[in-house]
PDB file of N, CA and C in Angstrom:
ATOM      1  N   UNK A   1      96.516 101.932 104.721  1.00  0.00           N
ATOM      2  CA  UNK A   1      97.827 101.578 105.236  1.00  0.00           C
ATOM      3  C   UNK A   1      98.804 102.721 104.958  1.00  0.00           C
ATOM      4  N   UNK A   2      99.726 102.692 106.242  1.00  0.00           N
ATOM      5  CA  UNK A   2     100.794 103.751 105.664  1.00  0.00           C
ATOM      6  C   UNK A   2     101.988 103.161 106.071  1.00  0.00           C
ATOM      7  N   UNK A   3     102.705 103.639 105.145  1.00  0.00           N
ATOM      8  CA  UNK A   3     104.917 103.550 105.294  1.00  0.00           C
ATOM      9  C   UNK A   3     105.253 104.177 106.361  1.00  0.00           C
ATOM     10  N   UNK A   4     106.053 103.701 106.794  1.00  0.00           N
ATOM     11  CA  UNK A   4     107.108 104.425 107.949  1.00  0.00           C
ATOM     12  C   UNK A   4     108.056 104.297 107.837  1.00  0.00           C
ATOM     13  N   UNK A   5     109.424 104.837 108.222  1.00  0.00           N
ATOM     14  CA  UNK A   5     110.895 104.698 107.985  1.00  0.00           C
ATOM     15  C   UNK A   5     111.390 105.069 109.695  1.00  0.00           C
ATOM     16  N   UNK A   6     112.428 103.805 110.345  1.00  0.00           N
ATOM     17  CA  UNK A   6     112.517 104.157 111.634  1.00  0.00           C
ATOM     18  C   UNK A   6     114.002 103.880 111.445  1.00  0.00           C
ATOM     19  N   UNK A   7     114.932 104.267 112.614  1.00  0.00           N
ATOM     20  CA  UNK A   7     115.740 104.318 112.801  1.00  0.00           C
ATOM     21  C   UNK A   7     116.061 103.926 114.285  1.00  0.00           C
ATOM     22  N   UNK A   8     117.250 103.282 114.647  1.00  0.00           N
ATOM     23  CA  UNK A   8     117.392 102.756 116.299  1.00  0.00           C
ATOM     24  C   UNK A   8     118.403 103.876 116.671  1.00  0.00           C
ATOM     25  N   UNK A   9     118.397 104.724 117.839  1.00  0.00           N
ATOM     26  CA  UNK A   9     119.591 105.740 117.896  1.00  0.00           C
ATOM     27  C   UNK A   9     120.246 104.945 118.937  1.00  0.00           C
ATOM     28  N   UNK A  10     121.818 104.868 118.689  1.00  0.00           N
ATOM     29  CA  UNK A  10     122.821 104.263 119.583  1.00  0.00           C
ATOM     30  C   UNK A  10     123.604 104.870 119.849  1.00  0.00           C
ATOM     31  N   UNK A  11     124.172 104.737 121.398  1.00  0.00           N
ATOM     32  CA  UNK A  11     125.211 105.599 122.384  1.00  0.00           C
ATOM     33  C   UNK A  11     126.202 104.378 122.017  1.00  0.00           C
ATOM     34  N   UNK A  12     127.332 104.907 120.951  1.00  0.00           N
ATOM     35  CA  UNK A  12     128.591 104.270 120.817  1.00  0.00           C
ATOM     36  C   UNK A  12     129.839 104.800 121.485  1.00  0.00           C
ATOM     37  N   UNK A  13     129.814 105.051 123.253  1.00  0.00           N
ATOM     38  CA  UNK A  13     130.485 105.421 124.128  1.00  0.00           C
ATOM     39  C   UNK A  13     132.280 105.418 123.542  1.00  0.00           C
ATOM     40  N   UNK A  14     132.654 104.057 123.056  1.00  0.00           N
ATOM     41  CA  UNK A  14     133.772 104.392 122.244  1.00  0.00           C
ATOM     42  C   UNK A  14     134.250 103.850 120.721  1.00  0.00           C
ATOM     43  N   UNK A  15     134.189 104.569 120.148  1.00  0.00           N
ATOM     44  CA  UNK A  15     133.930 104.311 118.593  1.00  0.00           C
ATOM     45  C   UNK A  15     134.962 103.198 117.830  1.00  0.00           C
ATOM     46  N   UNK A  16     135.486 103.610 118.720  1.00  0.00           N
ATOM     47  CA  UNK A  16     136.914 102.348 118.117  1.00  0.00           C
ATOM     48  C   UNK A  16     136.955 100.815 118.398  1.00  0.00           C
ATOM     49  N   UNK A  17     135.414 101.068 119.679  1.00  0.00           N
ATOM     50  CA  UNK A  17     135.659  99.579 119.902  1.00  0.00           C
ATOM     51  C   UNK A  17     134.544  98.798 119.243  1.00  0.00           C
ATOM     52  N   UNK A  18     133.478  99.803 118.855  1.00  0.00           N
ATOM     53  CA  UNK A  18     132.112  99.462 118.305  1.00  0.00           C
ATOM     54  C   UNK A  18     131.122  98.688 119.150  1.00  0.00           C
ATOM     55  N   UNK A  19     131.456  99.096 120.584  1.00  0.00           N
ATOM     56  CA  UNK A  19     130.468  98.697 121.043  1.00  0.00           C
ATOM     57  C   UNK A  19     129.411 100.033 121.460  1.00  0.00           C
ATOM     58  N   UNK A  20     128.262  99.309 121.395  1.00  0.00           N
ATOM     59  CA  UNK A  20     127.168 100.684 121.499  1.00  0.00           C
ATOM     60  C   UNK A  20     125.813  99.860 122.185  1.00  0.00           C
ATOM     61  N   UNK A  21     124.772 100.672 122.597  1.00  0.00           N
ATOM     62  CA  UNK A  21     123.918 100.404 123.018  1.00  0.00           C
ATOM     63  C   UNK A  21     123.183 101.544 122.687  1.00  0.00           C
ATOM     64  N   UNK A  22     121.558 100.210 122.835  1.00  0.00           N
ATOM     65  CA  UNK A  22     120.601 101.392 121.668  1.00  0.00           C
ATOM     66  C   UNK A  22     119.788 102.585 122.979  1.00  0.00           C
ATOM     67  N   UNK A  23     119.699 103.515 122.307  1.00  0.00           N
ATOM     68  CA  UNK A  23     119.084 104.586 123.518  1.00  0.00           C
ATOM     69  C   UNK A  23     117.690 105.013 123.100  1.00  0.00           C
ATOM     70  N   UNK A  24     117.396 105.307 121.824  1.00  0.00           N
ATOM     71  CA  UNK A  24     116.201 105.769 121.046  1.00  0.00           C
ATOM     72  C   UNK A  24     115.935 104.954 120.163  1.00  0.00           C
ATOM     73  N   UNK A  25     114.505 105.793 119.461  1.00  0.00           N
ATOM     74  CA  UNK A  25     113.932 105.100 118.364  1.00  0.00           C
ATOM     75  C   UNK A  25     113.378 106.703 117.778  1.00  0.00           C
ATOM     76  N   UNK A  26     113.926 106.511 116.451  1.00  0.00           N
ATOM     77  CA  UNK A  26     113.045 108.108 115.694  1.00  0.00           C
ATOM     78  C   UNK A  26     112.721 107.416 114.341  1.00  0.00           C
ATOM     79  N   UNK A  27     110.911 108.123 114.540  1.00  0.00           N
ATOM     80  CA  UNK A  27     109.985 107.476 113.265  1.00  0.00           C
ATOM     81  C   UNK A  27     109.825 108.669 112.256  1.00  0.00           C
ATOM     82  N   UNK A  28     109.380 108.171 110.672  1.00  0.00           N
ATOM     83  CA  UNK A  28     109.112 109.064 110.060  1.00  0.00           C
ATOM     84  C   UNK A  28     107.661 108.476 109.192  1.00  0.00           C
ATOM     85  N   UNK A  29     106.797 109.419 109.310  1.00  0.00           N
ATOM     86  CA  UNK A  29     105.672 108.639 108.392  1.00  0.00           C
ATOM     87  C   UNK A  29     105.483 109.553 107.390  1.00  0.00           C
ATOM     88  N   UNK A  30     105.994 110.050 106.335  1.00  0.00           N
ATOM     89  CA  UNK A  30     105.747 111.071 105.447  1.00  0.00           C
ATOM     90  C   UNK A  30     103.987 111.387 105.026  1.00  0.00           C
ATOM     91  N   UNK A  31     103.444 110.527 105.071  1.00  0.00           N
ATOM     92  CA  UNK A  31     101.850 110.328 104.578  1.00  0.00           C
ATOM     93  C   UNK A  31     101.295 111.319 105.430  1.00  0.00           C
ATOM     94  N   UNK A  32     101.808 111.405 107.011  1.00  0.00           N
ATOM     95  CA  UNK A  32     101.082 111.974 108.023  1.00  0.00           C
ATOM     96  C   UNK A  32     102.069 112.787 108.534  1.00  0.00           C
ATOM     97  N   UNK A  33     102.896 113.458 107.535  1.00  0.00           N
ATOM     98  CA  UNK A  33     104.222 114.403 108.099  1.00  0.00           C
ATOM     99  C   UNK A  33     104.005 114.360 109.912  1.00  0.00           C
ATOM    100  N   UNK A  34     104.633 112.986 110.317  1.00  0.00           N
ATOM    101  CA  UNK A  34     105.058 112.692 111.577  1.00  0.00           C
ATOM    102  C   UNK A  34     106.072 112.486 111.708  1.00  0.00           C
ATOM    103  N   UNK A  35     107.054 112.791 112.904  1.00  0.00           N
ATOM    104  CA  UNK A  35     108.652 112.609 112.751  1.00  0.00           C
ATOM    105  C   UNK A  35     108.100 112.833 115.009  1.00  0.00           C
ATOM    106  N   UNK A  36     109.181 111.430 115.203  1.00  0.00           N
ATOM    107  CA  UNK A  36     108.758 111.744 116.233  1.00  0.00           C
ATOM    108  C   UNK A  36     110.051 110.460 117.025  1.00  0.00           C
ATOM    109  N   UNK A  37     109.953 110.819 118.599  1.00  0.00           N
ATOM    110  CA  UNK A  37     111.280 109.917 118.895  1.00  0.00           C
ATOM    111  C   UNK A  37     111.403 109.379 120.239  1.00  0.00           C
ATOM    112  N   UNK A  38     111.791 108.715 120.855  1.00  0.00           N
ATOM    113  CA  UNK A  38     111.452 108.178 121.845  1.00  0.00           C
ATOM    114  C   UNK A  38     112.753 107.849 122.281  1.00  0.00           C
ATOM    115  N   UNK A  39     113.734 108.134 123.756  1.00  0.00           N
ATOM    116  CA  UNK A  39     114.969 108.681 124.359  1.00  0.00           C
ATOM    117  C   UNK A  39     114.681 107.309 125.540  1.00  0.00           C
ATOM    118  N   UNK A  40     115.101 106.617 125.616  1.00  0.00           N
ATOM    119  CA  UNK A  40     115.485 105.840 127.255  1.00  0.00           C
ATOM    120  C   UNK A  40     116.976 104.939 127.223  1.00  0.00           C
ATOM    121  N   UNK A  41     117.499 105.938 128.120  1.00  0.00           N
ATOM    122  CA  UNK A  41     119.041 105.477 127.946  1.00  0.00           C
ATOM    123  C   UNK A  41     118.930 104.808 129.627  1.00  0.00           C
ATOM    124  N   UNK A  42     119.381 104.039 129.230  1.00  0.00           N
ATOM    125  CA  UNK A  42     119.958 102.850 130.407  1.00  0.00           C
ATOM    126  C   UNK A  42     121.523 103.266 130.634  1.00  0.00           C
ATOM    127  N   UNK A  43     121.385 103.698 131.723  1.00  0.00           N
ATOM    128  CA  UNK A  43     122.911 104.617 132.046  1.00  0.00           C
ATOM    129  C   UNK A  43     123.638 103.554 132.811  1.00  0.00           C
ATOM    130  N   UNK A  44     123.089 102.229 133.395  1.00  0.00           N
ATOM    131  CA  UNK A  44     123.878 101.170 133.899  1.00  0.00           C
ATOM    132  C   UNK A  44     124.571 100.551 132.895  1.00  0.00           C
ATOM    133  N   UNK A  45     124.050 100.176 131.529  1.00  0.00           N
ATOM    134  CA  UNK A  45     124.704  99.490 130.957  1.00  0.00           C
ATOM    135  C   UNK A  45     125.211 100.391 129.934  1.00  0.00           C
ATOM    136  N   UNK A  46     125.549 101.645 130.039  1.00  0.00           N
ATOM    137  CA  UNK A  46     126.222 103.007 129.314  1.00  0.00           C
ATOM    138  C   UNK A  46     127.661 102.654 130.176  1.00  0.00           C
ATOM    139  N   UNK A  47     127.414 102.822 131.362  1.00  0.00           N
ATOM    140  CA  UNK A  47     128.331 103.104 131.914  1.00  0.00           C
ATOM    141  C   UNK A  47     129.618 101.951 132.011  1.00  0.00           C
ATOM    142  N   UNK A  48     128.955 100.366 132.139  1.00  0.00           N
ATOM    143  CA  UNK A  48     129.488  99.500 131.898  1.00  0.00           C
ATOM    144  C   UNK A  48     130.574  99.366 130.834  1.00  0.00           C
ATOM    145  N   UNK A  49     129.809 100.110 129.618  1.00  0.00           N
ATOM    146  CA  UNK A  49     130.669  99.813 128.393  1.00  0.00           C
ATOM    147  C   UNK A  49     131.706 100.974 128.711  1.00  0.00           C
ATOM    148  N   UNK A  50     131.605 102.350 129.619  1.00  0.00           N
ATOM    149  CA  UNK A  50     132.334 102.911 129.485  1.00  0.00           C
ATOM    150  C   UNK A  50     132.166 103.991 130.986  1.00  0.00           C
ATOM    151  N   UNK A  51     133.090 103.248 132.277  1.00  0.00           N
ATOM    152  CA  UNK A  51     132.817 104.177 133.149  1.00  0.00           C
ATOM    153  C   UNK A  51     132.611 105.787 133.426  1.00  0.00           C
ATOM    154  N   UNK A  52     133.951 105.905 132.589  1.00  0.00           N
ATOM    155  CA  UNK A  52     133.875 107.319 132.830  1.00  0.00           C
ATOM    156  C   UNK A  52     132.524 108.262 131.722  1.00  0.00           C
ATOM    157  N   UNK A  53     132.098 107.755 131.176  1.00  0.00           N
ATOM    158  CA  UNK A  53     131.076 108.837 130.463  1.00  0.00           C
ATOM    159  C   UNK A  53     130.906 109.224 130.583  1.00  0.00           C
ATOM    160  N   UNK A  54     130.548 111.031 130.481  1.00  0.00           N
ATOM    161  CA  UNK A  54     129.672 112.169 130.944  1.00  0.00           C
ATOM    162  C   UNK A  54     128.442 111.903 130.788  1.00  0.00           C
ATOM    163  N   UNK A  55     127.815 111.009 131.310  1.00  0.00           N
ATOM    164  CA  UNK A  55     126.316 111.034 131.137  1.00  0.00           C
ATOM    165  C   UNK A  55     125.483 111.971 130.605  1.00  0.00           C
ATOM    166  N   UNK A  56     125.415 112.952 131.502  1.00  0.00           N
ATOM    167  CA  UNK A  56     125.033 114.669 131.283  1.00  0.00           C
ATOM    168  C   UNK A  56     125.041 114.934 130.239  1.00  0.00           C
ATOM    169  N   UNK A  57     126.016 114.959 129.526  1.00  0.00           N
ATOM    170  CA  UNK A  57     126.787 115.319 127.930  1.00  0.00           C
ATOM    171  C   UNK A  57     125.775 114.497 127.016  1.00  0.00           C
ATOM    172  N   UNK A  58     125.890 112.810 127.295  1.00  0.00           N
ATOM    173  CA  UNK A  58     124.998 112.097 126.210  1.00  0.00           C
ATOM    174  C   UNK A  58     123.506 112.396 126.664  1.00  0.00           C
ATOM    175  N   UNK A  59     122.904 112.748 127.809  1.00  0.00           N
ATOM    176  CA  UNK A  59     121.728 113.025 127.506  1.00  0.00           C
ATOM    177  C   UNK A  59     120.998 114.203 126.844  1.00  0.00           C
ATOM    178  N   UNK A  60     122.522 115.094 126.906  1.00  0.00           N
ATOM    179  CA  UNK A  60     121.955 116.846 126.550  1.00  0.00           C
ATOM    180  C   UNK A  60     121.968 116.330 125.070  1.00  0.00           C
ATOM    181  N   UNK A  61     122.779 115.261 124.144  1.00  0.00           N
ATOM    182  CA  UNK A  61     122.814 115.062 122.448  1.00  0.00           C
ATOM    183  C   UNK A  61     121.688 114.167 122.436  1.00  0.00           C
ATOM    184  N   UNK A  62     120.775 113.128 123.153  1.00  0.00           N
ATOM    185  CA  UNK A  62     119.917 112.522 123.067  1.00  0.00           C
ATOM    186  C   UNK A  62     118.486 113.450 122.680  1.00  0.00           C
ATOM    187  N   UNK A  63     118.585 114.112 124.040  1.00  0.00           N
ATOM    188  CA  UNK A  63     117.251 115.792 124.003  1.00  0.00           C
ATOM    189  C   UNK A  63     117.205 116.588 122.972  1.00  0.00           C
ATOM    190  N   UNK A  64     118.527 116.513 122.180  1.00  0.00           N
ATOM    191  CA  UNK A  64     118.517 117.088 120.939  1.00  0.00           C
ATOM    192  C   UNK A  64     117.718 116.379 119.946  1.00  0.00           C
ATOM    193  N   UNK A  65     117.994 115.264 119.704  1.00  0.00           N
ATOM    194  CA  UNK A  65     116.919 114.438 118.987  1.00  0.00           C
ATOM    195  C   UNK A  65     115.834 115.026 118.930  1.00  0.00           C
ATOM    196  N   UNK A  66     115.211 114.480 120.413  1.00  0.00           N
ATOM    197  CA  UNK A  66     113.843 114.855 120.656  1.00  0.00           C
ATOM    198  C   UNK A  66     112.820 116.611 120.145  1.00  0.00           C
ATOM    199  N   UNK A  67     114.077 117.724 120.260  1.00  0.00           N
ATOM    200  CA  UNK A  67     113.912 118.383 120.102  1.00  0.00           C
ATOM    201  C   UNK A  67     113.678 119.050 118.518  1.00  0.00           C
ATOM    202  N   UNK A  68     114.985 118.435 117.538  1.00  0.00           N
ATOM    203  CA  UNK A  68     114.539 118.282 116.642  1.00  0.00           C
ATOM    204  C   UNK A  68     113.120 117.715 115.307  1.00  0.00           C
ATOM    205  N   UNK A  69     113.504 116.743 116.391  1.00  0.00           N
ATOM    206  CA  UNK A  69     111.700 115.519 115.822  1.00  0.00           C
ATOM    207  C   UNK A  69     110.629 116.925 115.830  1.00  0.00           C
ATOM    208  N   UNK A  70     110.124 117.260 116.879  1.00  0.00           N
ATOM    209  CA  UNK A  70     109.447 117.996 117.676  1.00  0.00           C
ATOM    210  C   UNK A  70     109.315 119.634 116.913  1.00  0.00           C
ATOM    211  N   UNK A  71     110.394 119.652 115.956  1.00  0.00           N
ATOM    212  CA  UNK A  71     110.123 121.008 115.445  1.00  0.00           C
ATOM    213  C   UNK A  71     110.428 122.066 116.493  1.00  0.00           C
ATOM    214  N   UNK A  72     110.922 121.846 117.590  1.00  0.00           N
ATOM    215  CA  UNK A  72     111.021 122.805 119.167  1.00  0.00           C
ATOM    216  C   UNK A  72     112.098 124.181 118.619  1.00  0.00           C
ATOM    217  N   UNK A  73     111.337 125.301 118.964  1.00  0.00           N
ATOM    218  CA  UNK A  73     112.477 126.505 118.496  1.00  0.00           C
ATOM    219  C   UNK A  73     113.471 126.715 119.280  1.00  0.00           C
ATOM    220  N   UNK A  74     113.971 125.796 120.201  1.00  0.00           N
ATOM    221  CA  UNK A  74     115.337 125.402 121.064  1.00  0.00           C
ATOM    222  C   UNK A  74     115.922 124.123 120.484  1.00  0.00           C
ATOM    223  N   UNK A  75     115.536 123.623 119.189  1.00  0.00           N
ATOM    224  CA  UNK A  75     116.049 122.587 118.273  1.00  0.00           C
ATOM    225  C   UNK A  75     116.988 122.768 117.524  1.00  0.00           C
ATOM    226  N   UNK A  76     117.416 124.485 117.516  1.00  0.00           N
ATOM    227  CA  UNK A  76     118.329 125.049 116.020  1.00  0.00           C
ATOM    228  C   UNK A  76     117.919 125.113 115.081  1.00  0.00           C
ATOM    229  N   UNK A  77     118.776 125.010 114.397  1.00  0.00           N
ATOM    230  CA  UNK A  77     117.987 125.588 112.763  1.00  0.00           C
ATOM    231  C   UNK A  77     117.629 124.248 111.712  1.00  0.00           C
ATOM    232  N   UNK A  78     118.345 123.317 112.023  1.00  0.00           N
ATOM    233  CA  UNK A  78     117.382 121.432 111.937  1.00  0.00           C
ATOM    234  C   UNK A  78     116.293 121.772 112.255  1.00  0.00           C
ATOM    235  N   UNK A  79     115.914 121.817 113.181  1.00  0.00           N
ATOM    236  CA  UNK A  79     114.639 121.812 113.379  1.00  0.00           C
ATOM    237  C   UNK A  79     112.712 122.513 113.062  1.00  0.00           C
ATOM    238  N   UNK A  80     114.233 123.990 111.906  1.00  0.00           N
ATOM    239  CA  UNK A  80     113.371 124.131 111.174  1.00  0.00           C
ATOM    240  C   UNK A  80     113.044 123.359 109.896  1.00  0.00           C
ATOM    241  N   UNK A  81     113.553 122.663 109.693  1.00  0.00           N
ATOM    242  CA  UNK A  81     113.536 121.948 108.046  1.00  0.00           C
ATOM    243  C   UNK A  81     112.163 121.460 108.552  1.00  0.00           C
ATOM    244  N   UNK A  82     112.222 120.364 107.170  1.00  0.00           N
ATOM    245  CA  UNK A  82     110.768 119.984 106.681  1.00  0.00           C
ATOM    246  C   UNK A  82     111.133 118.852 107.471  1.00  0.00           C
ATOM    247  N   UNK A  83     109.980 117.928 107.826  1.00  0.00           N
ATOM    248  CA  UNK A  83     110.001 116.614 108.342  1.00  0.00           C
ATOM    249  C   UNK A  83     110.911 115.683 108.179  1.00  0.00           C
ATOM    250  N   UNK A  84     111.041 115.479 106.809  1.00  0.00           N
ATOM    251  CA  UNK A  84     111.473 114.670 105.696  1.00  0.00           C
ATOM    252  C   UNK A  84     112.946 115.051 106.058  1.00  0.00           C
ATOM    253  N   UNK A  85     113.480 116.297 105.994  1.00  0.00           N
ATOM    254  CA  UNK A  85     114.820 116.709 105.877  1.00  0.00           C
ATOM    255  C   UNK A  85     115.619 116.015 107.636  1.00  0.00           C
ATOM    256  N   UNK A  86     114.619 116.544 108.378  1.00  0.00           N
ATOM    257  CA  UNK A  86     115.100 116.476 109.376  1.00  0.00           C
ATOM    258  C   UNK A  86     114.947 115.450 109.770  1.00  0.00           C
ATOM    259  N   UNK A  87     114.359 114.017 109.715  1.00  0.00           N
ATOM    260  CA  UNK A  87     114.690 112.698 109.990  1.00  0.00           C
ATOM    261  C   UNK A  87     115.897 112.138 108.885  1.00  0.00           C
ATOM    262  N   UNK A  88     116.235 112.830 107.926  1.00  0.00           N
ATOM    263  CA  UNK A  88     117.086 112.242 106.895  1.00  0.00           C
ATOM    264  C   UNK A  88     118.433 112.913 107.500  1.00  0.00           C
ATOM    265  N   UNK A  89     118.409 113.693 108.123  1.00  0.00           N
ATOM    266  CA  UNK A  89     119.859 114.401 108.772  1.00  0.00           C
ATOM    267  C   UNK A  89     119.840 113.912 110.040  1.00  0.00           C
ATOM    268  N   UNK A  90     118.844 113.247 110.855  1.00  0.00           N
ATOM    269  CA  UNK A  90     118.715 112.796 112.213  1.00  0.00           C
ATOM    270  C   UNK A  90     119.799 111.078 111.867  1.00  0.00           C
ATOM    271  N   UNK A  91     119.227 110.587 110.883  1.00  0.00           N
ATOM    272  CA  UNK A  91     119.451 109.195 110.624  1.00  0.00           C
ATOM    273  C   UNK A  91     120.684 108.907 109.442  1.00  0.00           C
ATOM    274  N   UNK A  92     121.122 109.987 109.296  1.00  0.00           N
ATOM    275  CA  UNK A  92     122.461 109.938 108.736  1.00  0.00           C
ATOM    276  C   UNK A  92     123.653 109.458 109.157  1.00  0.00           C
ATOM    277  N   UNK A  93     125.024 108.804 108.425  1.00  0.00           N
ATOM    278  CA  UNK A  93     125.897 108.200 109.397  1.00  0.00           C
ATOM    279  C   UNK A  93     126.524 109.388 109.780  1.00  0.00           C
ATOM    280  N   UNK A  94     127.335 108.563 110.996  1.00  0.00           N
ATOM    281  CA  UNK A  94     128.475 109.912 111.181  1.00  0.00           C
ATOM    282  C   UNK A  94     129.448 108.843 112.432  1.00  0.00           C
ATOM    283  N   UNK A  95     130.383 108.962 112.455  1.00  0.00           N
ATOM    284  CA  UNK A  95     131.336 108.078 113.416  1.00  0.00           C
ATOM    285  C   UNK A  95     131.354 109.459 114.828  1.00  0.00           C
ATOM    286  N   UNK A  96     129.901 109.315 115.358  1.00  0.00           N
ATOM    287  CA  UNK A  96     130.388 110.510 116.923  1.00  0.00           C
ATOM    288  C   UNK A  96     129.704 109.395 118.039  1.00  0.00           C
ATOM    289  N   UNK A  97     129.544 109.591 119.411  1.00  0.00           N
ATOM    290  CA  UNK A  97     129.308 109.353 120.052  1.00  0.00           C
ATOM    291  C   UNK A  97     127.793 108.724 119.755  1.00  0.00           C
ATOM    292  N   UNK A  98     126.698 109.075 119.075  1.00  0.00           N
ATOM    293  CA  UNK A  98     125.595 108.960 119.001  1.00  0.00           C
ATOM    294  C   UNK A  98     125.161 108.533 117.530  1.00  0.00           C
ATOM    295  N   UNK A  99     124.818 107.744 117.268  1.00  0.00           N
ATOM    296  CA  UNK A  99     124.422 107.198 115.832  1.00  0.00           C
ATOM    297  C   UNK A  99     123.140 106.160 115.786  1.00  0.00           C
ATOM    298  N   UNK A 100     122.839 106.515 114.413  1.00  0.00           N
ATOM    299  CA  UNK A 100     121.680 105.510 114.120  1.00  0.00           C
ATOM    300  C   UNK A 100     121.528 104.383 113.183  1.00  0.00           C
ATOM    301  N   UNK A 101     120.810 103.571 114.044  1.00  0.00           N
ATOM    302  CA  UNK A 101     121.348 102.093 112.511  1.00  0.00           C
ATOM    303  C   UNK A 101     120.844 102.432 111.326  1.00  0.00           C
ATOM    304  N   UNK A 102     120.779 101.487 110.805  1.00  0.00           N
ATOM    305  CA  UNK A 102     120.738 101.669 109.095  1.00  0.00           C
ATOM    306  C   UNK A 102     118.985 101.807 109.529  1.00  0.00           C
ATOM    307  N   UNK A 103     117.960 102.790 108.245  1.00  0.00           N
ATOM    308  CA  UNK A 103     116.820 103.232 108.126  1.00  0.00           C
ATOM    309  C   UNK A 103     116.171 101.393 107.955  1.00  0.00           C
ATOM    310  N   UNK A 104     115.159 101.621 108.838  1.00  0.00           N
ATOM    311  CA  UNK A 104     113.956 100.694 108.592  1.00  0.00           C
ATOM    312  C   UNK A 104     112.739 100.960 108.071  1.00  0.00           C
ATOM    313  N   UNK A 105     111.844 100.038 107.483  1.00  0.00           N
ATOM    314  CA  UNK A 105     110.763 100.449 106.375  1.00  0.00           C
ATOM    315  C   UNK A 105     109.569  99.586 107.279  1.00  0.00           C
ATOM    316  N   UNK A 106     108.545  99.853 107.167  1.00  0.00           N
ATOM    317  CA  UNK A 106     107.510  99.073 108.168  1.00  0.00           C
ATOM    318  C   UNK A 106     106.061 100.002 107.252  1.00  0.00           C
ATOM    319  N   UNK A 107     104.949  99.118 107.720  1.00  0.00           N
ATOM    320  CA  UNK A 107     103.691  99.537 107.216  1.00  0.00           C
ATOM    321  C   UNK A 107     102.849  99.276 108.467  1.00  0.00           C
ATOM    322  N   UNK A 108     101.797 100.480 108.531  1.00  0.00           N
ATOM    323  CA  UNK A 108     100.491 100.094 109.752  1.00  0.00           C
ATOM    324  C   UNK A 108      99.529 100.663 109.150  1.00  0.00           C
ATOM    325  N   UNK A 109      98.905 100.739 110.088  1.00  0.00           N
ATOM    326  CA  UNK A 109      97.215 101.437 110.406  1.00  0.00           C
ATOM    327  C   UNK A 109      97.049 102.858 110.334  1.00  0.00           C
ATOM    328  N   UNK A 110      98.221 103.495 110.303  1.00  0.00           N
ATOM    329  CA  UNK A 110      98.188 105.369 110.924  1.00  0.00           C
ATOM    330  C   UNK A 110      97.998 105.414 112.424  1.00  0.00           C
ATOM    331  N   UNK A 111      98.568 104.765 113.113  1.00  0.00           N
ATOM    332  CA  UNK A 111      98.753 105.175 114.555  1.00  0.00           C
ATOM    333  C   UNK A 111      99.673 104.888 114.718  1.00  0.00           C
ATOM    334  N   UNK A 112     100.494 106.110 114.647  1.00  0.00           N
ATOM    335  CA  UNK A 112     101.962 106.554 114.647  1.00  0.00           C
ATOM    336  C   UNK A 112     102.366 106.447 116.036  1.00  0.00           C
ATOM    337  N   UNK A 113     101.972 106.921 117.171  1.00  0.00           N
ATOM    338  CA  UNK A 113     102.093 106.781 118.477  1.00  0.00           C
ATOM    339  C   UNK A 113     102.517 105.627 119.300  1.00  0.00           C
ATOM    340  N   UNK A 114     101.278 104.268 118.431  1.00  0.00           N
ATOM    341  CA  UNK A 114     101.507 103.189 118.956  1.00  0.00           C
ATOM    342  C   UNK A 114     102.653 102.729 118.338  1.00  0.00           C
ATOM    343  N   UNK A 115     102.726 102.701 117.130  1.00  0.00           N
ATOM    344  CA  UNK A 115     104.005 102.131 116.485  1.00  0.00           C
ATOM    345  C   UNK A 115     105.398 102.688 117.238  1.00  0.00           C
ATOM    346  N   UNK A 116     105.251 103.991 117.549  1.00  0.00           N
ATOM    347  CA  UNK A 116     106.751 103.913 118.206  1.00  0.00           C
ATOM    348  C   UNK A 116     106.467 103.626 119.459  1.00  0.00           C
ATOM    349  N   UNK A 117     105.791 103.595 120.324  1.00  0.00           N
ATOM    350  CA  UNK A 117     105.852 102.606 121.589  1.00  0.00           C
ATOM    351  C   UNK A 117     105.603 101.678 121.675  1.00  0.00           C
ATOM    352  N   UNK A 118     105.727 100.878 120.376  1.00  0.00           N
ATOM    353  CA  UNK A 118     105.556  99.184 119.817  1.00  0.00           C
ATOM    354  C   UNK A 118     107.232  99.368 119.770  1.00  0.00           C
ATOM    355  N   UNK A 119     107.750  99.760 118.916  1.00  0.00           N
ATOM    356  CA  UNK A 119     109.327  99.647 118.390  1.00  0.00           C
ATOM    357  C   UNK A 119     110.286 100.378 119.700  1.00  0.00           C
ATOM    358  N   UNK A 120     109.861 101.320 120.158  1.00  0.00           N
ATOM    359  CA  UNK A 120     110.864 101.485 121.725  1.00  0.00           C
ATOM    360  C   UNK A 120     110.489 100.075 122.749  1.00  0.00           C
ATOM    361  N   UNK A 121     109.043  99.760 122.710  1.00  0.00           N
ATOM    362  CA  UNK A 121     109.383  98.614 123.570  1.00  0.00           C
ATOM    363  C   UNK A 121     110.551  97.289 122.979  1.00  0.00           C
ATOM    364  N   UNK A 122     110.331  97.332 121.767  1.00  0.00           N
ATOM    365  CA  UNK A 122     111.042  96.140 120.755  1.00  0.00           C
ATOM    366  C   UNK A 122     112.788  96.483 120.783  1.00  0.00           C
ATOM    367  N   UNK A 123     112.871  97.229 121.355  1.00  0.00           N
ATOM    368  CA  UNK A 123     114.410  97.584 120.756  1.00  0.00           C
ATOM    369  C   UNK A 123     114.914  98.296 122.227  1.00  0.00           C
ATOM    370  N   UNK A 124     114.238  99.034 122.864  1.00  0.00           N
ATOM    371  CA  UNK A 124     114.994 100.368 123.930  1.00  0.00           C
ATOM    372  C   UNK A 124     114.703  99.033 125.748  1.00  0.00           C
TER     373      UNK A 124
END
């Protein structure tokens, strides 16, 4: 069996009103230094909460995620850290447009893959 630590990433279009909707899911399995993330933003009900949005804008900070998880050398310099660092700075608070709920703890099998397309179906 292994630990995982997940996080829900949410587009909080305007911060003052606290409404948000969830867009991602980013996993961390330290056992199997996996860090990995899964992006589906529903731009109908983005937009609802907030017509004017730059869409564009929240998907280019969403891809960042992804890019980070991913270790990608178009990730910045996050993306060089260690696994560990970089899901702990991914899932940190911060009052911006894009945030993640509080860290979740879960146990499986080591199939990291399925688990986050178990938890994006559960949540995204």
């Amino acid at each position: 069996m292994h630990s995982f630590d997940y996080g829900v990433i949410r587009v909080v279009p305007r911060v003052e009103r606290q409404e948000f909707i969830n867009a991602g899911i980013v996993v961390l399995c330290p056992q199997q230094q996996y860090l990995a993330a899964r992006i589906r933003l529903d731009e109908g009900r983005l937009k609802a909460l907030w017509p004017d949005v730059d869409v564009e804008v929240v998907r280019k900070h969403l891809g960042a995620i992804e890019r980070i998880c991913a270790g990608a050398e178009d990730g910045g310099p996050i993306a060089r850290l260690s696994v560990r660092e970089r899901f702990h700075w991914l899932v940190a608070a911060r009052s911006t447009i894009i945030q993640c709920s509080p860290v979740h703890t879960g146990v499986c099998d080591g199939a990291m893959d399925a688990v986050v397309e178990r938890l994006a179906g559960q949540f995204l």
